[in-house]
N, C-alpha and C. Protein backbone atom coordinates (compact mmCIF):
# COMPACT_ATOMS: atom_id res chain seq x y z
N UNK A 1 -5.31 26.95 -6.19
CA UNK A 1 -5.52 26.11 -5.05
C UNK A 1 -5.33 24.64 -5.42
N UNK A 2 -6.09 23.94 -6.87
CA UNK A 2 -5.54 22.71 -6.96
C UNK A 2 -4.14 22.47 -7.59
N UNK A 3 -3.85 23.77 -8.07
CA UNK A 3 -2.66 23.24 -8.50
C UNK A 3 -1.68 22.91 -7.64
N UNK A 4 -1.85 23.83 -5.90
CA UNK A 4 -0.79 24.25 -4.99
C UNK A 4 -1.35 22.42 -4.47
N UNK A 5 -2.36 21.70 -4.50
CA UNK A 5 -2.60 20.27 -4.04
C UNK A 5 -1.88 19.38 -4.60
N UNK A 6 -2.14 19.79 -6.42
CA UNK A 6 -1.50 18.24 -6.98
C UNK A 6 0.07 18.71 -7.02
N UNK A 7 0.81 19.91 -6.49
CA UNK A 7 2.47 19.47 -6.01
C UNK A 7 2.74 19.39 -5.13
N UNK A 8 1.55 19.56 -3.98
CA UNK A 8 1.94 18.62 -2.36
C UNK A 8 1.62 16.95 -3.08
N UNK A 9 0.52 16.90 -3.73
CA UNK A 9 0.57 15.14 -3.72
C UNK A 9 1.79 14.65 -4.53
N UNK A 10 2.34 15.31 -5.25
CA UNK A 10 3.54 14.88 -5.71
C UNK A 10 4.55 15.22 -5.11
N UNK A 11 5.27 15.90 -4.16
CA UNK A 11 6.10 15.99 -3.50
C UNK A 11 5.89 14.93 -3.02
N UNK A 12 4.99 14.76 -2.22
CA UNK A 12 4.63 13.32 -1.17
C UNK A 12 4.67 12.34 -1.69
N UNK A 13 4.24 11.66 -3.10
CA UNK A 13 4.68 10.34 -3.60
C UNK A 13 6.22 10.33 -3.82
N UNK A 14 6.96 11.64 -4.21
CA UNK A 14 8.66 11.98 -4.69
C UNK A 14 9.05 11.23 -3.17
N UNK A 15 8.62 11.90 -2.47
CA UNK A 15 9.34 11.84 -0.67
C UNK A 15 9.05 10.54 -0.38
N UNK A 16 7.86 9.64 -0.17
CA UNK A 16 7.78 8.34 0.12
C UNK A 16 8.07 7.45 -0.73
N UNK A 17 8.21 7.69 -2.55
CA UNK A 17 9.00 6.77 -3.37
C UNK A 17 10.08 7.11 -3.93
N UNK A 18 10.36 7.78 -4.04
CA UNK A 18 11.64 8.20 -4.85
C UNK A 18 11.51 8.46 -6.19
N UNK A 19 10.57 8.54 -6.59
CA UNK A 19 10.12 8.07 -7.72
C UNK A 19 10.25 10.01 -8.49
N UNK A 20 10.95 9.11 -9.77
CA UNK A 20 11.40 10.56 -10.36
C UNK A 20 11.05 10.22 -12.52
N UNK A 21 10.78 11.14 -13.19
CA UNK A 21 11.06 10.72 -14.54
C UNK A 21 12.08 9.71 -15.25
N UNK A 22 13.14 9.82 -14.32
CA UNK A 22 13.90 9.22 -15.11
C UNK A 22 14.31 7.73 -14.38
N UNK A 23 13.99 7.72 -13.38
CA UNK A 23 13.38 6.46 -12.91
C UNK A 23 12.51 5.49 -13.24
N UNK A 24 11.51 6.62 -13.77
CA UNK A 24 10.30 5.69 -14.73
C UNK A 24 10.50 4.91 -16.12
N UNK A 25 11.64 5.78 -16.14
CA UNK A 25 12.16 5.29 -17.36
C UNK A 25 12.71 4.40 -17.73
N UNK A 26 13.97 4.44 -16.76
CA UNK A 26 14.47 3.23 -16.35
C UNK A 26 13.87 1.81 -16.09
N UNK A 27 12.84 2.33 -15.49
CA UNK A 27 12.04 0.93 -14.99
C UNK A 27 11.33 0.36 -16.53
N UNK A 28 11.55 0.98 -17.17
CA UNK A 28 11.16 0.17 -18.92
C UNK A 28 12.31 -0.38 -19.26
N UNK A 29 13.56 -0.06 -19.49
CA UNK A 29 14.13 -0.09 -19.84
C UNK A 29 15.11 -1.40 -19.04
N UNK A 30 15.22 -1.41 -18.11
CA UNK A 30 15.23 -3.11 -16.84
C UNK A 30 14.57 -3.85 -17.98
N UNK A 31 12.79 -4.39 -17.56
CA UNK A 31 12.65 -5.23 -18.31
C UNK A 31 13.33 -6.06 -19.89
N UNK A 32 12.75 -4.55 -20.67
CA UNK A 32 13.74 -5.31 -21.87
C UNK A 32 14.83 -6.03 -21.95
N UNK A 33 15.72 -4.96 -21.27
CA UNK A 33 17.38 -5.63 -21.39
C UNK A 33 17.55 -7.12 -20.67
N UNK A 34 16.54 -7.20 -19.76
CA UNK A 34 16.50 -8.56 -18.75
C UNK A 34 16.13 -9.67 -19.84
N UNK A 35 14.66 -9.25 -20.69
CA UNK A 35 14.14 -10.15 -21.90
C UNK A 35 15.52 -10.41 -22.74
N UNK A 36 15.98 -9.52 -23.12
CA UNK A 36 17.04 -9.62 -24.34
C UNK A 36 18.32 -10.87 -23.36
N UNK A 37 18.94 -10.14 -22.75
CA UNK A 37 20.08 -11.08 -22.02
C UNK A 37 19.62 -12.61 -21.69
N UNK A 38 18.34 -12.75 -21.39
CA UNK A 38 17.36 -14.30 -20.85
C UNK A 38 17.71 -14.77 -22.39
N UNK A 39 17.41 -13.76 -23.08
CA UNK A 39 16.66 -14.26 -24.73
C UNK A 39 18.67 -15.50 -25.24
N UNK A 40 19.20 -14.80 -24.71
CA UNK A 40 20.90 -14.98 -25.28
C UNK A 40 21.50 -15.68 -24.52
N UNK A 41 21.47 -15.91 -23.17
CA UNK A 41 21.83 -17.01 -22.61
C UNK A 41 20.67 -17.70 -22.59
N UNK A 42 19.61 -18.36 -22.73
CA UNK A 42 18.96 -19.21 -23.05
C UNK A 42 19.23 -20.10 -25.16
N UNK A 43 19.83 -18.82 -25.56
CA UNK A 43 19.81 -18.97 -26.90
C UNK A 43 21.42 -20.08 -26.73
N UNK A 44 22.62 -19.45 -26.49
CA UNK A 44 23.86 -19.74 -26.23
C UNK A 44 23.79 -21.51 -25.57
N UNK A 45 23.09 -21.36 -24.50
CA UNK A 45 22.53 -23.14 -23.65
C UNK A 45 21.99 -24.00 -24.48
N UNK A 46 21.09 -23.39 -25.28
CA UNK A 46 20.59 -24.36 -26.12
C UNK A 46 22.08 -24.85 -26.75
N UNK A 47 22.11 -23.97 -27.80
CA UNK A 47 23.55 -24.32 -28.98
C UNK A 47 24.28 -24.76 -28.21
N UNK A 48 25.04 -24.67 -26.83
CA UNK A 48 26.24 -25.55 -26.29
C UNK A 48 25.37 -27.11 -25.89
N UNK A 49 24.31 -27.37 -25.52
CA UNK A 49 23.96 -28.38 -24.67
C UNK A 49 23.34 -29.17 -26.75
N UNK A 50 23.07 -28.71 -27.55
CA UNK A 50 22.92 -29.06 -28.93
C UNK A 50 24.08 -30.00 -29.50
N UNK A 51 25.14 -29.31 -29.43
CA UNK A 51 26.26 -30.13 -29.66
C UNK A 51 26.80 -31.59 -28.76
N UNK A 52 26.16 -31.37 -27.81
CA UNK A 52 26.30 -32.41 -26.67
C UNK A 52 25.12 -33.25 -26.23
N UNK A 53 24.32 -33.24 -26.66
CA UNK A 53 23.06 -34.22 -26.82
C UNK A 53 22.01 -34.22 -27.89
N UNK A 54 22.04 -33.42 -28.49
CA UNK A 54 21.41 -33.08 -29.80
C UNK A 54 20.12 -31.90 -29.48
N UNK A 55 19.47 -31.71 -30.80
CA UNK A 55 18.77 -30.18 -30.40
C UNK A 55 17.44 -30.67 -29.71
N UNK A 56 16.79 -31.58 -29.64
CA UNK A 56 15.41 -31.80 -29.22
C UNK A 56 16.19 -31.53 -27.29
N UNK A 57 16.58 -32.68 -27.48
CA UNK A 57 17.11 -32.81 -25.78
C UNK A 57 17.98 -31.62 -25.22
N UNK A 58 18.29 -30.60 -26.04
CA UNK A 58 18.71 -29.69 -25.34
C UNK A 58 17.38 -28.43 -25.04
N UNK A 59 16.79 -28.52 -26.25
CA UNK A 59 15.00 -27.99 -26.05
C UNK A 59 14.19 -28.16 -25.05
N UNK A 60 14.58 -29.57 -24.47
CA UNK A 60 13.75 -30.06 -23.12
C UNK A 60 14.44 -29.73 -22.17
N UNK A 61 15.83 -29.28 -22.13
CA UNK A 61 16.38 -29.09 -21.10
C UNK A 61 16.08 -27.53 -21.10
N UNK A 62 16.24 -26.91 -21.79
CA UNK A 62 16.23 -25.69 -21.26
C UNK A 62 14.41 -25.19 -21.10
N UNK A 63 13.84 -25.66 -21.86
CA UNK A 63 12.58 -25.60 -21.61
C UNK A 63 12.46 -26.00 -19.96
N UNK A 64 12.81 -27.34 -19.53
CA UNK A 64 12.27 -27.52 -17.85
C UNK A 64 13.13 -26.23 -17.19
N UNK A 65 13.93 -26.06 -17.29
CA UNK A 65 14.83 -24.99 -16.56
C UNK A 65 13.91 -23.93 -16.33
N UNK A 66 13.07 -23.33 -17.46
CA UNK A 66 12.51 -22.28 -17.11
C UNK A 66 11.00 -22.56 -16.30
N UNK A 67 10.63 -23.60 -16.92
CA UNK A 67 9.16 -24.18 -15.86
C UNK A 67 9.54 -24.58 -14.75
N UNK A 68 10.91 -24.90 -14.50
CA UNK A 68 11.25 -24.91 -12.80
C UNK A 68 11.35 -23.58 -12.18
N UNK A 69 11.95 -22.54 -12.55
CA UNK A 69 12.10 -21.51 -12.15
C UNK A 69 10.29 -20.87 -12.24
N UNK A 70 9.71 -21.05 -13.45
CA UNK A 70 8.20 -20.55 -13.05
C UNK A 70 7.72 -21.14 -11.84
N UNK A 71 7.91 -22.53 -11.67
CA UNK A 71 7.14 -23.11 -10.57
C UNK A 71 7.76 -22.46 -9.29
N UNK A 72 9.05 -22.02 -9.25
CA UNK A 72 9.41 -21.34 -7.81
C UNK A 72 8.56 -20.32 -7.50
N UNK A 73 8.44 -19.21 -8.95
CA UNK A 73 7.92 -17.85 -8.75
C UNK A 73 6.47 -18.60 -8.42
N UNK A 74 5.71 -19.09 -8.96
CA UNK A 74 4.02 -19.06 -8.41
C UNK A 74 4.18 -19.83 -7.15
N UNK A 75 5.46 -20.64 -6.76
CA UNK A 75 5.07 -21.36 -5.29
C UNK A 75 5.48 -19.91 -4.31
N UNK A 76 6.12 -18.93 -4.51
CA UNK A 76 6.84 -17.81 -3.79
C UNK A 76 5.52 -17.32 -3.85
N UNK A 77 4.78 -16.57 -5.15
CA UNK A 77 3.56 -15.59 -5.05
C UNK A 77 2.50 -16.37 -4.23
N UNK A 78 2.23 -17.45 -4.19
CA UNK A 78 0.78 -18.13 -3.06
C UNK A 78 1.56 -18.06 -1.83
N UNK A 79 2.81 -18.04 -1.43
CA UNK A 79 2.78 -17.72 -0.08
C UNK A 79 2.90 -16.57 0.04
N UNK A 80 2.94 -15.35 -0.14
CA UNK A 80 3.21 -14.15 -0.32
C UNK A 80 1.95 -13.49 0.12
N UNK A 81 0.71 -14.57 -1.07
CA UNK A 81 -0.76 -13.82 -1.19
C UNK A 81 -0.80 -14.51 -0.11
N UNK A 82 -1.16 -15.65 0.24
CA UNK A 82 -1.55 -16.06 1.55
C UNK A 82 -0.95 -15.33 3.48
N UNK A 83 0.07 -14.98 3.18
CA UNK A 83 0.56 -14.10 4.25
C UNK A 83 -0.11 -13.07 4.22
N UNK A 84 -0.39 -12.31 3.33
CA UNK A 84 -0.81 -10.90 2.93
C UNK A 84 -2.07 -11.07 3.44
N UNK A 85 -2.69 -11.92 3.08
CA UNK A 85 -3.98 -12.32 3.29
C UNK A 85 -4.75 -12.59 4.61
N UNK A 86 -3.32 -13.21 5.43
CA UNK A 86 -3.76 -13.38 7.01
C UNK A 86 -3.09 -11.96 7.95
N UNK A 87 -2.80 -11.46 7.27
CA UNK A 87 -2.18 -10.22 8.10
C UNK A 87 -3.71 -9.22 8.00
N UNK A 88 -4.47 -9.19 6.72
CA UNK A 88 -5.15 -8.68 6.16
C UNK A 88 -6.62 -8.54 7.37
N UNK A 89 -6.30 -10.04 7.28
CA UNK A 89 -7.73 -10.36 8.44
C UNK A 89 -7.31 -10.30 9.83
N UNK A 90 -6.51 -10.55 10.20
CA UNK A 90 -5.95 -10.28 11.50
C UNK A 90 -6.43 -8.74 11.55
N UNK A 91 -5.91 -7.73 10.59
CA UNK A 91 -5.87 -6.75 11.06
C UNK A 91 -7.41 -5.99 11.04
N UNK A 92 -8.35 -7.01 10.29
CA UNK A 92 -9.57 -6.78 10.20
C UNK A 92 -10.32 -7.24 11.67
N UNK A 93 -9.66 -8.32 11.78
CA UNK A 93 -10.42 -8.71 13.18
C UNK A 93 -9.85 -8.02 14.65
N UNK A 94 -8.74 -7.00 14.67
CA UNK A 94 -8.18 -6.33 15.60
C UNK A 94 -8.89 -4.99 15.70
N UNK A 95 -9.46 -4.33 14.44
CA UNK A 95 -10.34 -3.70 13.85
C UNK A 95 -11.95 -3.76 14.47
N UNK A 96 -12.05 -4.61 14.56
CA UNK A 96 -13.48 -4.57 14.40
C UNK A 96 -13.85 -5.61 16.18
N UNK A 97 -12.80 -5.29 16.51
CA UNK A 97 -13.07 -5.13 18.40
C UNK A 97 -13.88 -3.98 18.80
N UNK A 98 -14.06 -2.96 18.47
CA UNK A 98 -14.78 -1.96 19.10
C UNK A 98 -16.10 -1.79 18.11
N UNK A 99 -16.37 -0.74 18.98
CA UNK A 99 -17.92 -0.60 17.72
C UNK A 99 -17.82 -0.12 16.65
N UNK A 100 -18.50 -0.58 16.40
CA UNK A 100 -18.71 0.08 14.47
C UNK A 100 -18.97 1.46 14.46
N UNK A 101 -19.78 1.95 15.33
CA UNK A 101 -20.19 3.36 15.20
C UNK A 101 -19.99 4.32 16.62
N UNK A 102 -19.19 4.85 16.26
CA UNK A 102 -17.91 5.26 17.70
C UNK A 102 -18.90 6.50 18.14
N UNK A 103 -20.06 6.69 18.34
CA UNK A 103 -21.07 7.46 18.81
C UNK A 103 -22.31 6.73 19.32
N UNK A 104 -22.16 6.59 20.79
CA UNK A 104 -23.24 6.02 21.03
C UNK A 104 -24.65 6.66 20.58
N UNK A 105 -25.56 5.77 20.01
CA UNK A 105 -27.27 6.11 19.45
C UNK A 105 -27.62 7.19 20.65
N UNK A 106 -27.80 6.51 21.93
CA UNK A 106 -29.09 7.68 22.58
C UNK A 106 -28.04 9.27 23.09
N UNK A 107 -26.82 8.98 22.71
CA UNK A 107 -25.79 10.59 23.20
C UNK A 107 -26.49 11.08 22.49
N UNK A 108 -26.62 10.64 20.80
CA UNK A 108 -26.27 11.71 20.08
C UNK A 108 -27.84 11.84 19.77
N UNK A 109 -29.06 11.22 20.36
CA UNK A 109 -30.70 11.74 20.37
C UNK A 109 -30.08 12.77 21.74
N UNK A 110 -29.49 12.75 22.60
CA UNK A 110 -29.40 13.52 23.62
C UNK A 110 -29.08 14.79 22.93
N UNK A 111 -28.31 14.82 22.01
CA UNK A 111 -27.43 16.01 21.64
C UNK A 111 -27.96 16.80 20.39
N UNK A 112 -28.77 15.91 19.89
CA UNK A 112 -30.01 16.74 19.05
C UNK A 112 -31.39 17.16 19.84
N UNK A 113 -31.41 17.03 20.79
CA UNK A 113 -32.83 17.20 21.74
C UNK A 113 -32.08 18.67 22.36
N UNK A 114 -30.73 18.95 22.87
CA UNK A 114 -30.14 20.02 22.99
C UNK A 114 -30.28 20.90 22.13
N UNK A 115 -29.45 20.99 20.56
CA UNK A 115 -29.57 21.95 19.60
C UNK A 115 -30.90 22.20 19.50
N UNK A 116 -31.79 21.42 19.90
CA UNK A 116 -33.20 21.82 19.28
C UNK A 116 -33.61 22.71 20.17
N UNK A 117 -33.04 22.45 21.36
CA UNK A 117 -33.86 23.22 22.38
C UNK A 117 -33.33 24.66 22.40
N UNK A 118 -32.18 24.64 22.74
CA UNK A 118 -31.03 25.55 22.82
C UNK A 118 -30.98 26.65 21.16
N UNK A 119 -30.59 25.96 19.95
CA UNK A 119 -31.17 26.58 18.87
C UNK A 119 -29.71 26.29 18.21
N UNK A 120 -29.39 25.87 17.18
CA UNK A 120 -28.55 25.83 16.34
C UNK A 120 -27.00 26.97 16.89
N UNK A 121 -28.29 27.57 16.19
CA UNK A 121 -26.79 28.71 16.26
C UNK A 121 -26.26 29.42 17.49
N UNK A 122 -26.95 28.95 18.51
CA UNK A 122 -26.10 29.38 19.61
C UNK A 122 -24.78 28.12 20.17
N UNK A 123 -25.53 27.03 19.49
CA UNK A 123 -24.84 25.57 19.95
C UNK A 123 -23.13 25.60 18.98
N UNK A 124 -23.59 26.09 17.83
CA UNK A 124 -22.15 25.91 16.90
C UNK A 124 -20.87 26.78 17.75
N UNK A 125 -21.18 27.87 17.73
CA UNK A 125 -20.31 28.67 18.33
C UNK A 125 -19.92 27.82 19.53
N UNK A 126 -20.60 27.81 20.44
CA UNK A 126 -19.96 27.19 21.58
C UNK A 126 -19.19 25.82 21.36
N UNK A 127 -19.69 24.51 20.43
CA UNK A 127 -19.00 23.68 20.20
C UNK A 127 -17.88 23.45 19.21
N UNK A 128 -17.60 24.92 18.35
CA UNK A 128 -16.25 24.57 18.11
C UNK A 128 -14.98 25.31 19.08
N UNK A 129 -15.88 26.52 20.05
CA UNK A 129 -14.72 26.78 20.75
C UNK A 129 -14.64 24.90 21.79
N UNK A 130 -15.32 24.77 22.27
CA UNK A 130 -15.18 23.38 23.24
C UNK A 130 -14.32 22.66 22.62
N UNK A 131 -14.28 22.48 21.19
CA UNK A 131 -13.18 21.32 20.69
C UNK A 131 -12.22 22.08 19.92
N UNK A 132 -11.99 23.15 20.09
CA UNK A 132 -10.91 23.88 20.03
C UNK A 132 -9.68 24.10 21.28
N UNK A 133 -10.51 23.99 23.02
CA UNK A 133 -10.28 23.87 23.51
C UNK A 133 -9.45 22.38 24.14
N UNK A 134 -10.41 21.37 23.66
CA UNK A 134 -9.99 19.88 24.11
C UNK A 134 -8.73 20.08 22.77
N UNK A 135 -8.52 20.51 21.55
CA UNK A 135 -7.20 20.04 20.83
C UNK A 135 -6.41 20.64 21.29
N UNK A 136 -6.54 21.43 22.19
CA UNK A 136 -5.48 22.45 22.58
C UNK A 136 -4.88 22.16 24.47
N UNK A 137 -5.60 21.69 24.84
CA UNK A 137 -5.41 20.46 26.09
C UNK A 137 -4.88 19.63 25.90
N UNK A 138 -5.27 18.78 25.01
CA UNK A 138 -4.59 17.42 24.45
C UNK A 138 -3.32 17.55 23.55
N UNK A 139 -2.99 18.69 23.39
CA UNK A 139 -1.71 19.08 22.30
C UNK A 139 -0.44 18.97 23.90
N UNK A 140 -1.03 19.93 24.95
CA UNK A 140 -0.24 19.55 26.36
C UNK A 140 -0.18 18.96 26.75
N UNK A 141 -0.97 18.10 27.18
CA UNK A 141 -0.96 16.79 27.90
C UNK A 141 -0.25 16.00 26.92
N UNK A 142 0.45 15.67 25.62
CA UNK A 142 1.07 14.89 25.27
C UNK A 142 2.25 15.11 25.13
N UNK A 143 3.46 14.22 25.12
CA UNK A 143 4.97 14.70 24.71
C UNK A 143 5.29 15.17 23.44
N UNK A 144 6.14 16.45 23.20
CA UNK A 144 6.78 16.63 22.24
C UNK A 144 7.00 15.51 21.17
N UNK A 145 7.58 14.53 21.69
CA UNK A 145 7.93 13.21 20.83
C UNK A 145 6.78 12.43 20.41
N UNK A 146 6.12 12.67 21.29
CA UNK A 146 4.82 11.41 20.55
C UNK A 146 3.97 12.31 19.56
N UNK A 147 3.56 11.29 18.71
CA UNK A 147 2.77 11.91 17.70
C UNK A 147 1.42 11.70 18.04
N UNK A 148 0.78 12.71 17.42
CA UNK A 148 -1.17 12.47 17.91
C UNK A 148 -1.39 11.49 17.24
N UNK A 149 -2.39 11.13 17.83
CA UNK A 149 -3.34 9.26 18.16
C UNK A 149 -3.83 9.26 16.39
């Protein structure tokens, strides 16, 4: 039984990511080669811009080059987090329009003052045919195309 779970949950991460062994692999293997190639044209800039202004000033040049490009990436990631962030609460405050506790208090003293009276076990039976019934109403009353709520 868990085994027949953890290859639905992996089918389902395969199906929504794509995500395969040798993908994973790959994705190691990106970085490095990205480090190494940075490592060689950064190496190559220095030595050409060396011969043409000498090695300190070509050190500073390629040095700002890359603290400019850092400063893009952290000015890109704070707007990124900050978007993320107001979508976050938006969707918290669109959320938290209705009640917190989607059972009104005195129904559900109503609906224990029933079982008590009535008796457990005559109440179960009847309330899962009742909401066996309403999923099975509500499966008709909706279109083929639309998906349940």
């Amino acid at each position: 039984m868990i085994e027949g779970l953890v290859r639905y949950a992996v089918r389902a991460v395969k199906a929504e990511t794509g995500a395969s062994p040798e993908g994973i692999v790959w994705l190691f293997v990106i970085p490095v080669s990205l480090m190494f190639g940075l490592l060689f044209l950064s190496w190559s800039a220095h030595v050409a811009l060396a011969e043409l202004y000498g090695a300190a000033i070509a050190a500073l040049i390629v040095g700002c080059v890359y603290l400019a490009i850092a400063a893009m990436v952290i000015a890109r990631f704070v707007v990124i987090r900050r978007r993320i962030a107001a979508e976050a609460r938006a969707q918290l405050a669109a959320n938290n329009k209705g009640p917190a506790f989607p059972i009104d208090p005195t129904m559900l003293t109503i609906g224990l003052q029933i079982g008590r009276a009535i008796g457990w076990r005559r109440i179960v039976p009847l309330a899962a045919v009742g909401l066996l019934a309403l999923g099975l109403a509500g499966g008709r009353s909706r279109g083929a195309d639309q998906p349940p709520p």
